[in-house]
C-alpha atoms as a PDB file:
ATOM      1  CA  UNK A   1     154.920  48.404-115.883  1.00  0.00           C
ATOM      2  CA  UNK A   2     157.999  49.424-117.394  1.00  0.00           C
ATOM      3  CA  UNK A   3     158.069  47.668-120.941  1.00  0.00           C
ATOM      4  CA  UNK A   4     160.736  45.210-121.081  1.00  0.00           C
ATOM      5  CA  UNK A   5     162.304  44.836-124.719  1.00  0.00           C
ATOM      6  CA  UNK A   6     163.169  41.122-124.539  1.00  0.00           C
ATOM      7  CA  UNK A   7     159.547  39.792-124.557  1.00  0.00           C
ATOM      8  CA  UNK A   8     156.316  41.238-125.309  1.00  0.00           C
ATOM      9  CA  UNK A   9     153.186  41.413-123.542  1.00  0.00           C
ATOM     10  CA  UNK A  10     150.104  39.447-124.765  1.00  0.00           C
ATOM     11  CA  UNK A  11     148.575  41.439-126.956  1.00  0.00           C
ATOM     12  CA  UNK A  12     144.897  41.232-128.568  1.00  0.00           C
ATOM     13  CA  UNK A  13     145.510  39.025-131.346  1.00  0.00           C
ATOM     14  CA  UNK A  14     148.351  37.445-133.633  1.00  0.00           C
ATOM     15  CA  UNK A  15     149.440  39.475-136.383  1.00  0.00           C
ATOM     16  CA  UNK A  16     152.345  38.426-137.501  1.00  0.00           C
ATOM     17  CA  UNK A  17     152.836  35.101-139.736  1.00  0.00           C
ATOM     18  CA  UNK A  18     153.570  31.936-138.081  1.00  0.00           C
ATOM     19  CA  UNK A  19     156.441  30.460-140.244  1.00  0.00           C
ATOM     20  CA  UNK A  20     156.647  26.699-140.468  1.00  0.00           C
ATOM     21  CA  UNK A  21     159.737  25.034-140.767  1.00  0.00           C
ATOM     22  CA  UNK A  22     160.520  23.171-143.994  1.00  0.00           C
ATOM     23  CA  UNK A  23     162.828  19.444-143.258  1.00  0.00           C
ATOM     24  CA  UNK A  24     165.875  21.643-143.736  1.00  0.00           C
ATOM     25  CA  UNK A  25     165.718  24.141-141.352  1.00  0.00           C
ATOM     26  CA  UNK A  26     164.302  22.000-138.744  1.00  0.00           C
ATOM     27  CA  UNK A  27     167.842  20.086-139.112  1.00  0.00           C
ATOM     28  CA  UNK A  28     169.621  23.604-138.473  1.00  0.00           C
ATOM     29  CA  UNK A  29     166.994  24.259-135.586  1.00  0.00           C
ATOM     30  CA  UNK A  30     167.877  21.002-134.184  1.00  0.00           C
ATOM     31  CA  UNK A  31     171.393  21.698-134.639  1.00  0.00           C
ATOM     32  CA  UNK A  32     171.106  25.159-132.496  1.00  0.00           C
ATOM     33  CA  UNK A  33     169.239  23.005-129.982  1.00  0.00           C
ATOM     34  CA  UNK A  34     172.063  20.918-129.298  1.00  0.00           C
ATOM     35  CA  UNK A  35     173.929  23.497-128.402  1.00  0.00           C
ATOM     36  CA  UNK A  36     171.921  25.610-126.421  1.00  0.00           C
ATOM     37  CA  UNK A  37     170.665  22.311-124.306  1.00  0.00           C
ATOM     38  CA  UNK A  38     174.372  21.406-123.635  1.00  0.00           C
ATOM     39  CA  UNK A  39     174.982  25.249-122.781  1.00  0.00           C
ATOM     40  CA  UNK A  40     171.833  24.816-120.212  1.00  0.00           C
ATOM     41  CA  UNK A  41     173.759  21.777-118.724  1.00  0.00           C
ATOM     42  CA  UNK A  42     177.106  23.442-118.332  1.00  0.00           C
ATOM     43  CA  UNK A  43     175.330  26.136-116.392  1.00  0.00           C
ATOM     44  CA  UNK A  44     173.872  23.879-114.029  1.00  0.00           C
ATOM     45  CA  UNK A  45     177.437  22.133-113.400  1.00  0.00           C
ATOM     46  CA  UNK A  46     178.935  25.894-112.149  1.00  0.00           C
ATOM     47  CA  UNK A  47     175.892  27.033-109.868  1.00  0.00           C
ATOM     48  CA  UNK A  48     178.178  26.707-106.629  1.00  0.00           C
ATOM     49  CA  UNK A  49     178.407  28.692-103.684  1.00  0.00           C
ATOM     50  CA  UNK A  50     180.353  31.443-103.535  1.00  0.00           C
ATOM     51  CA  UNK A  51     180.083  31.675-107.692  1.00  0.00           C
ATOM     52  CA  UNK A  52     179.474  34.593-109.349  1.00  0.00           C
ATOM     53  CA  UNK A  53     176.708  35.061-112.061  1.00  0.00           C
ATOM     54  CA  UNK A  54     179.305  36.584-114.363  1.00  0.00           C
ATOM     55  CA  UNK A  55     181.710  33.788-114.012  1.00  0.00           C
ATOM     56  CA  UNK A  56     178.614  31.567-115.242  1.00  0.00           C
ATOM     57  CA  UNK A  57     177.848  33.758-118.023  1.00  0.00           C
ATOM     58  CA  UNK A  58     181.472  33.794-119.586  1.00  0.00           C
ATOM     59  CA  UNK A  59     182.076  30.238-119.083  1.00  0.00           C
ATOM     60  CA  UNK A  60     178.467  29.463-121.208  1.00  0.00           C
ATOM     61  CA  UNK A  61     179.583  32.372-123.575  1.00  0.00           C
ATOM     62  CA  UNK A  62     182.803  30.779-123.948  1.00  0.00           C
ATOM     63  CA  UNK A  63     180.933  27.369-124.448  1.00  0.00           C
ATOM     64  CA  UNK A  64     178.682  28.381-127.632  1.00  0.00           C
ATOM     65  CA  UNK A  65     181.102  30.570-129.383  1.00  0.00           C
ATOM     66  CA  UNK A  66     183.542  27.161-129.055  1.00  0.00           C
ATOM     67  CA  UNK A  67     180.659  25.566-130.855  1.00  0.00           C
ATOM     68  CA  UNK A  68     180.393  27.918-133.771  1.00  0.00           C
ATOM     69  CA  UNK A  69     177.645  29.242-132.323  1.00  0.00           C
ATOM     70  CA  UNK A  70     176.699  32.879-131.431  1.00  0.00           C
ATOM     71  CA  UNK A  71     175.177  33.626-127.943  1.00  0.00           C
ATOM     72  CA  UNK A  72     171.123  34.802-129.060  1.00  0.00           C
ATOM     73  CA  UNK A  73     170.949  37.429-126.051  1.00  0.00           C
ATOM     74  CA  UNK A  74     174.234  38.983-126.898  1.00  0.00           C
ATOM     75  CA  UNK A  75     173.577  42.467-127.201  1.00  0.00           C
ATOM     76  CA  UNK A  76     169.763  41.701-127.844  1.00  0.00           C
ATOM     77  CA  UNK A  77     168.076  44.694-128.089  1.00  0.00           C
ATOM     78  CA  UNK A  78     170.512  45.975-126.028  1.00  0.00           C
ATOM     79  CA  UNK A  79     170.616  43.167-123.293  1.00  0.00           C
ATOM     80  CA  UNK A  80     174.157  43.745-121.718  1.00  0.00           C
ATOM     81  CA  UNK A  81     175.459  39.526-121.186  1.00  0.00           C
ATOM     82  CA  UNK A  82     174.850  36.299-123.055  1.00  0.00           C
ATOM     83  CA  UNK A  83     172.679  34.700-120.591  1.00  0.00           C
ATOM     84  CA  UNK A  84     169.448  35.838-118.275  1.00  0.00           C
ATOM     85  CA  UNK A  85     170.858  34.691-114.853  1.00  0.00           C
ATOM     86  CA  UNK A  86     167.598  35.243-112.257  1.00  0.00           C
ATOM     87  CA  UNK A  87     168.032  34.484-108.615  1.00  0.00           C
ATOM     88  CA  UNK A  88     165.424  33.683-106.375  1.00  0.00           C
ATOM     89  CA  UNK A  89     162.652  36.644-106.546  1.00  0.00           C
ATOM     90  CA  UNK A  90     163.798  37.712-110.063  1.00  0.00           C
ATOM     91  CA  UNK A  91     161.771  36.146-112.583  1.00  0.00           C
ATOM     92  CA  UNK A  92     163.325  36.185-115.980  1.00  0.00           C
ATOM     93  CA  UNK A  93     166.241  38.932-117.984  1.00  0.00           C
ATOM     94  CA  UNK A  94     168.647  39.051-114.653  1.00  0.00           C
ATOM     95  CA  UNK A  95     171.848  40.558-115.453  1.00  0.00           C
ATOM     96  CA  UNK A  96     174.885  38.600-114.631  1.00  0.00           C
ATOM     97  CA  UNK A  97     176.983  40.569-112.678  1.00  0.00           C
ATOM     98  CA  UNK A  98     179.393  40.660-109.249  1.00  0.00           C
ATOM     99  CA  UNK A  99     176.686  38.704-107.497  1.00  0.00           C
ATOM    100  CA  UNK A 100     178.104  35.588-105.842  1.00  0.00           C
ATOM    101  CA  UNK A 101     175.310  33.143-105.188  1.00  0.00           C
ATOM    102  CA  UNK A 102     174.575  31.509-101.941  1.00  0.00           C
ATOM    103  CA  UNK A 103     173.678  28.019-100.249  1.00  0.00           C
ATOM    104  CA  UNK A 104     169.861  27.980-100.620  1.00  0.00           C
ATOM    105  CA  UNK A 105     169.450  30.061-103.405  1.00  0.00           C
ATOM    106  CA  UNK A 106     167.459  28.911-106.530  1.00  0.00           C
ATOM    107  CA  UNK A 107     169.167  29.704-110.318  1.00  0.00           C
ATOM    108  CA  UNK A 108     167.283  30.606-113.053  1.00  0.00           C
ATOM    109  CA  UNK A 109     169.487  30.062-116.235  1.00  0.00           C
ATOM    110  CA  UNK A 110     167.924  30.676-119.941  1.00  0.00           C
ATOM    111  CA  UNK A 111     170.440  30.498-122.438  1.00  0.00           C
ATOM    112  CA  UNK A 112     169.961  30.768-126.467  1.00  0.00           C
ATOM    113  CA  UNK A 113     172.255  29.867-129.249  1.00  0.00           C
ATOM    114  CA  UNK A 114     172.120  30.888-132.867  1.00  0.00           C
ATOM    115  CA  UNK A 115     174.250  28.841-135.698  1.00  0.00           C
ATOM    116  CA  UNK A 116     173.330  28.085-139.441  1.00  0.00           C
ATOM    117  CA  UNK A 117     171.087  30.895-139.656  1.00  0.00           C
ATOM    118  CA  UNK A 118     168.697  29.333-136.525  1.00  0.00           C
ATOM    119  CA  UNK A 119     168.334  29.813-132.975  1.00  0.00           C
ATOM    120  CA  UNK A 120     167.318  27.720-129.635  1.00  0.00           C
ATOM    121  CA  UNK A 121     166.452  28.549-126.724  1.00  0.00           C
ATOM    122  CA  UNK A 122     165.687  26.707-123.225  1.00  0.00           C
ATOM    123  CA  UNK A 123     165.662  27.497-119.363  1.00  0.00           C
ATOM    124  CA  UNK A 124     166.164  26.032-116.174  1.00  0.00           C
ATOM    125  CA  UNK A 125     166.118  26.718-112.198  1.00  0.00           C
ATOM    126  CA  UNK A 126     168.951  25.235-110.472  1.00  0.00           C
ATOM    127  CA  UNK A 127     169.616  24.769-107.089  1.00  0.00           C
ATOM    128  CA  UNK A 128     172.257  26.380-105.515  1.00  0.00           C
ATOM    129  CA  UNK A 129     173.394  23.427-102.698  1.00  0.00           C
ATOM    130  CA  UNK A 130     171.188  22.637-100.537  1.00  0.00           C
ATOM    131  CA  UNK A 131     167.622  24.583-100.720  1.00  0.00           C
ATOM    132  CA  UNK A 132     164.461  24.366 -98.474  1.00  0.00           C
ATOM    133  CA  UNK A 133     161.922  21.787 -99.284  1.00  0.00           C
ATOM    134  CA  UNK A 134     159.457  24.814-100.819  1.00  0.00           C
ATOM    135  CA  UNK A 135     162.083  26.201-103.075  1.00  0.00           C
ATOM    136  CA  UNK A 136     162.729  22.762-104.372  1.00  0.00           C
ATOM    137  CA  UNK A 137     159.080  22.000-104.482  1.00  0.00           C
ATOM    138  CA  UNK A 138     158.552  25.515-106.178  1.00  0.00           C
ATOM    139  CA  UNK A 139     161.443  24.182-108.945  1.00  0.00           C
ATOM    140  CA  UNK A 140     159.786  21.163-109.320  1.00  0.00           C
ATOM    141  CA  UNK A 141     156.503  21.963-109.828  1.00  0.00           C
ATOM    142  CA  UNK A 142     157.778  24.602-112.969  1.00  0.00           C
ATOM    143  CA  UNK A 143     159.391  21.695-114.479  1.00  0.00           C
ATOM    144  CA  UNK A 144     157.190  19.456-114.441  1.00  0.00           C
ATOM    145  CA  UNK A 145     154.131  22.007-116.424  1.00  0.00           C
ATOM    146  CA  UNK A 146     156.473  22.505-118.883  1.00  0.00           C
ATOM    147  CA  UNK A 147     155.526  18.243-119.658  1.00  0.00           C
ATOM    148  CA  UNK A 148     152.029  19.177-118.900  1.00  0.00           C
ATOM    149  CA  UNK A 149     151.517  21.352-121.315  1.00  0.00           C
ATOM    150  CA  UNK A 150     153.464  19.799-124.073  1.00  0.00           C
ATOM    151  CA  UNK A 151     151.243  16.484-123.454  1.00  0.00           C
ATOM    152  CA  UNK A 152     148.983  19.090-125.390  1.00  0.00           C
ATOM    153  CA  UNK A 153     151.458  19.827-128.318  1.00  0.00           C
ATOM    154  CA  UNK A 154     149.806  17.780-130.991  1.00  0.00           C
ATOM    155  CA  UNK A 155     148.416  18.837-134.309  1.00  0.00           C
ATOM    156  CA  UNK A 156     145.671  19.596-134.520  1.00  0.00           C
ATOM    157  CA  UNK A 157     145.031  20.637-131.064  1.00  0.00           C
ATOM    158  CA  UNK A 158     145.404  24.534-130.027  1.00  0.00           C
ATOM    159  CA  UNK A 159     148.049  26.459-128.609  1.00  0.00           C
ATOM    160  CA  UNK A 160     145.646  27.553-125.668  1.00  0.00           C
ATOM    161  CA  UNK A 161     145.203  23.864-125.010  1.00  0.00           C
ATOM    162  CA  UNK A 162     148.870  23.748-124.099  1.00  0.00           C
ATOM    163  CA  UNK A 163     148.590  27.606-121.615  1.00  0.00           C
ATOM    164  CA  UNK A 164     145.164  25.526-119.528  1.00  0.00           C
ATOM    165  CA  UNK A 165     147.723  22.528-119.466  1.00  0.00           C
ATOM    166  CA  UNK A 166     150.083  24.681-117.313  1.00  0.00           C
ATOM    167  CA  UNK A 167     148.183  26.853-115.660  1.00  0.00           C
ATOM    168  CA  UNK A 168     145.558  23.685-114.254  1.00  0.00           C
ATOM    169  CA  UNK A 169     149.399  22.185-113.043  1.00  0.00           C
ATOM    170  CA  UNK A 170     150.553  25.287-111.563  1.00  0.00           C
ATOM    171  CA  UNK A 171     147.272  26.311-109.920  1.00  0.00           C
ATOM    172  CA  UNK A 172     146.546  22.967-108.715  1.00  0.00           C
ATOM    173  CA  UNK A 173     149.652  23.076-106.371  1.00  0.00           C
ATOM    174  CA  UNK A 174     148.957  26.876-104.949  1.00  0.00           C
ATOM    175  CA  UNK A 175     151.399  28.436-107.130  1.00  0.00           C
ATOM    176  CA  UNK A 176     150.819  31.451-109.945  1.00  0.00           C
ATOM    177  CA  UNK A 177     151.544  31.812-113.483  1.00  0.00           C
ATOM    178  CA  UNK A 178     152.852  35.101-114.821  1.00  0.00           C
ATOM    179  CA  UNK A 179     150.690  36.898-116.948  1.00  0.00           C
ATOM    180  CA  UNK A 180     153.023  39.982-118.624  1.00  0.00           C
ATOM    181  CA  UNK A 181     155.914  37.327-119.943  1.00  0.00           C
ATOM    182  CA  UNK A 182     155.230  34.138-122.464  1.00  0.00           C
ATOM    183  CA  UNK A 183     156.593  31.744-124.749  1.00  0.00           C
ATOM    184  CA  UNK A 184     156.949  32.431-128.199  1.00  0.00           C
ATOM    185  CA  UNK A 185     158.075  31.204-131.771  1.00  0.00           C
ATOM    186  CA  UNK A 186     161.817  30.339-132.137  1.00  0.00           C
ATOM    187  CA  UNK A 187     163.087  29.776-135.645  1.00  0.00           C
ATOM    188  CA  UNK A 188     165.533  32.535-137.819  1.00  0.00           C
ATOM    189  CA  UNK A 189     164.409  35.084-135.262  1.00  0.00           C
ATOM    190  CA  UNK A 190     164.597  34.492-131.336  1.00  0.00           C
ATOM    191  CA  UNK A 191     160.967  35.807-131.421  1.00  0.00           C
ATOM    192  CA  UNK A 192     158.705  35.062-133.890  1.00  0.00           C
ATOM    193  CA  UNK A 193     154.590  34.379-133.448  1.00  0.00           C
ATOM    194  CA  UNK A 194     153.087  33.170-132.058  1.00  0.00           C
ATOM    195  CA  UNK A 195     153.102  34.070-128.250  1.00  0.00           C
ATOM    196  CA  UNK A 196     152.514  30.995-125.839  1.00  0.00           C
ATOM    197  CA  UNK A 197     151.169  32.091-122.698  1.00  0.00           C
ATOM    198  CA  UNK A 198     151.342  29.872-119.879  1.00  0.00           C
ATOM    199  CA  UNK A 199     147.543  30.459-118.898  1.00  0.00           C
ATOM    200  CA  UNK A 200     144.202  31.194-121.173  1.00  0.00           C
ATOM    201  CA  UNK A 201     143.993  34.793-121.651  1.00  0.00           C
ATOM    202  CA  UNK A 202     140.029  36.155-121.497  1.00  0.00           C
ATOM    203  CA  UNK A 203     140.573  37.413-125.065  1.00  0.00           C
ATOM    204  CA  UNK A 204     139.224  36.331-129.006  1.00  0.00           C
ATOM    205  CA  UNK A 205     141.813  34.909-131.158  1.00  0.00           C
ATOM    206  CA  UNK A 206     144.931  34.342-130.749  1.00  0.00           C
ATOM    207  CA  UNK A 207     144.684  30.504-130.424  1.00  0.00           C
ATOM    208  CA  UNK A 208     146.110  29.520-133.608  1.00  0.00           C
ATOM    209  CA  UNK A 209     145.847  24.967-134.344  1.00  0.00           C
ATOM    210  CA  UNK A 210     149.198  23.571-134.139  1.00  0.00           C
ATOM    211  CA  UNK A 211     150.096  22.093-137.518  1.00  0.00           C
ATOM    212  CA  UNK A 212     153.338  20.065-138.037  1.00  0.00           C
ATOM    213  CA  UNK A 213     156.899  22.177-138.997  1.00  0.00           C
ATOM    214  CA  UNK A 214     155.382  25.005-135.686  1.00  0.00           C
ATOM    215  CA  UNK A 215     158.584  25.571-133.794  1.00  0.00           C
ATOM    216  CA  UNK A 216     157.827  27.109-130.446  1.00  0.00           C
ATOM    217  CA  UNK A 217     159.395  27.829-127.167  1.00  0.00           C
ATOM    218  CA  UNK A 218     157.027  26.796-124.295  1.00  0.00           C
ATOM    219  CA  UNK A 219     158.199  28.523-120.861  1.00  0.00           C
ATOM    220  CA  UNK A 220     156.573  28.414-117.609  1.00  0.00           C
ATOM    221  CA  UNK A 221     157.474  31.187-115.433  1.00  0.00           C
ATOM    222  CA  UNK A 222     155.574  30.450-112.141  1.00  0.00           C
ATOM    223  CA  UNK A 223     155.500  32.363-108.818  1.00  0.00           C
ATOM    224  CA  UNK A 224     154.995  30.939-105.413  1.00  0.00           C
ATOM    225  CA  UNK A 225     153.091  34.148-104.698  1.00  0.00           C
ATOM    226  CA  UNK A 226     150.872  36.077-106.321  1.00  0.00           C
ATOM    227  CA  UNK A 227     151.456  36.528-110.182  1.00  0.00           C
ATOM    228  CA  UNK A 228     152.284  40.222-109.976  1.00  0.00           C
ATOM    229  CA  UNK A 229     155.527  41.642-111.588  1.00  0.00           C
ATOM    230  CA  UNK A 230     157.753  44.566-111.637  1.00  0.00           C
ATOM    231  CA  UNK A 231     160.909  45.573-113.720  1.00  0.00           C
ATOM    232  CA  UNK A 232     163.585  46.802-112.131  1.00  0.00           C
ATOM    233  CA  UNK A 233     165.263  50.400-112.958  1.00  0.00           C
ATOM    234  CA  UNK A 234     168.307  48.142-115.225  1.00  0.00           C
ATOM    235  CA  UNK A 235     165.085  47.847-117.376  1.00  0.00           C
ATOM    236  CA  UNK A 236     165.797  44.037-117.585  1.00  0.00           C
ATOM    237  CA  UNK A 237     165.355  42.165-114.702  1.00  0.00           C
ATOM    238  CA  UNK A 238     161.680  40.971-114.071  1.00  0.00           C
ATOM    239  CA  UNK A 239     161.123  40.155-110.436  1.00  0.00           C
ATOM    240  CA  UNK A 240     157.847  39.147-108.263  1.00  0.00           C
ATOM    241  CA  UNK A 241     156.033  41.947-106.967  1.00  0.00           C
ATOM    242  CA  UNK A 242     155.096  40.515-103.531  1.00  0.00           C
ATOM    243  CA  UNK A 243     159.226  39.149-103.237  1.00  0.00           C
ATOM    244  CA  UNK A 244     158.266  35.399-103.063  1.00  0.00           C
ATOM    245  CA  UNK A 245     160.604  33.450-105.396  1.00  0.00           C
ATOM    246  CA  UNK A 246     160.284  32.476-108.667  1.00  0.00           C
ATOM    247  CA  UNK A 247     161.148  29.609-111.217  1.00  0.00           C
ATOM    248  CA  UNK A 248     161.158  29.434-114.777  1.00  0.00           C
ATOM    249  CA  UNK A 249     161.686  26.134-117.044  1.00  0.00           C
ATOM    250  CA  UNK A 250     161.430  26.414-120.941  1.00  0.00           C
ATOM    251  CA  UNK A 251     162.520  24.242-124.090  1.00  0.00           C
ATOM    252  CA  UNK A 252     162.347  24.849-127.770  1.00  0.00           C
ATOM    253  CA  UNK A 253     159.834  21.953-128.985  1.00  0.00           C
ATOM    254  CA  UNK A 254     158.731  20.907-132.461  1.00  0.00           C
ATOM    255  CA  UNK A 255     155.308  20.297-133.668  1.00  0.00           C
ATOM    256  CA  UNK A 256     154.961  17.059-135.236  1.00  0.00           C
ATOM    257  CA  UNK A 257     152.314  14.485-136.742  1.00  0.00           C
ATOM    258  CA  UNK A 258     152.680  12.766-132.757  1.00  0.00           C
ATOM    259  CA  UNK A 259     154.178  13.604-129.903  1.00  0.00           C
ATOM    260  CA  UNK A 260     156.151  16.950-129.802  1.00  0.00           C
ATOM    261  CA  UNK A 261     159.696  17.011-130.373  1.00  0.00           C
ATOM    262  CA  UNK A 262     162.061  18.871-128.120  1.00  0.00           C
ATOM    263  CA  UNK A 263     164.705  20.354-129.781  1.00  0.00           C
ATOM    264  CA  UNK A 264     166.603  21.494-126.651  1.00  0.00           C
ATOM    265  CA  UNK A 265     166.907  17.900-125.468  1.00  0.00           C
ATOM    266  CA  UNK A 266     167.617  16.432-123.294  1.00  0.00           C
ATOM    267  CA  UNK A 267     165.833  18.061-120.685  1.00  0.00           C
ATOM    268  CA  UNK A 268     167.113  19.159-117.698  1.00  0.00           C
END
């Protein structure tokens, strides 16, 4: 595979520090959460047919930066648009562009936002009109691990207890998780550790205990096929390798001493 500088592969253990967030800065993280949850609902309000991606991507741009905010994937490594727009095989890191999107299709929009020193950072798959009862189903299903595996988020439990949460959902209605792509830390960088994969990798450590002040993003990216992936020659976009669709739901969510707290509320 083509490595793909927005993410990183799983690799064979956490090395770097896991950086828990003092009162303070989860105030500024809840701040940035705001923002990039409202951005996530604005996108959802413009996926139309006959709209082009990079209409959506300047009107969210023009959203955050009205906020205060800065747009996290701006110029990201390199990333050429403020927000991953992925439509229907394409996974995750689409490139907005002169696309216009069609009755049927299904939206993948994740958007970040970084103010006060702090960043969020959530997804969603929209529908664009009216879709078939699989593509909604396939939407659905993405959505609702995301809750299954945050049911998990509790100190004391570990992170892999949240990656069997969604991958038992995902599995359990014929779908795939991807393996190459996974949640991660969100806090002063947009990735920090540790990685959250969305299924149990067959590897030693890694599986760090969730302890209050953890800010992580949690992100299902789930395949109605098989979970292969490819990158495409932009470099960016991540699509399925067998051309079945894909969805893709993620929020920012806060370890606490109960239930989880999710900073890019509400949920879409």
């Amino acid at each position: 595979m083509t490595p793909n500088p927005f993410r990183l592969k799983v690799s064979a253990g956490q090395k770097e520090r896991i950086v828990i967030k003092s009162p303070h800065e989860i105030e500024l993280m809840r701040r940035a959460g705001q923002i990039t949850a409202a951005a996530r609902a604005l996108a959802g309000t413009l996926i139309k047919p006959g709209v082009t991606t990079q209409s959506i991507d300047r009107e969210v741009s023009e959203f955050i930066r009205g906020q205060g905010a800065v747009p996290s994937f701006y110029h990201y490594n390199g990333f050429p648009a403020s927000v991953c727009i992925s439509v229907n095989e394409e996974v995750i890191h689409g490139i907005p562009g002169k696309r216009r999107l069609k009755e049927g299709d299904i939206v993948s929009v994740d958007v970040g936002a970084f103010i006060g020193g702090y960043h969020g950072d959530c997804c969603a798959t929209f529908p664009c009109g009216a879709v078939s009862p699989e593509a909604q189903n396939l939407i659905d299903v993405t959505r609702q691990s995301f809750f299954e595996g945050i049911a998990q988020a509790r100190e004391g439990n570990r992170l892999f207890d949240i990656s069997a949460a969604v991958q038992a959902y995902v599995e359990s209605h014929g779908y795939s998780v991807v393996r190459e792509y996974v949640g991660h830390g969100v806090g002063s960088h947009l990735h920090e550790a540790p990685e959250v994969p969305n299924y149990v990798p067959d590897r030693k450590g890694g599986n760090p205990r969730l302890v209050r002040g953890m800010t992580i993003a949690v992100e299902p990216m789930v395949n109605a096929g098989q979970p292969g992936v490819s990158v495409l020659d932009n470099k960016w976009t991540v699509v399925t390798k067998d051309g079945q669709w894909a969805a893709h739901y993620e929020n920012t969510i806060l370890i606490t001493d109960g239930e989880p707290e999710i900073l890019t509320a509400p949920a879409i």
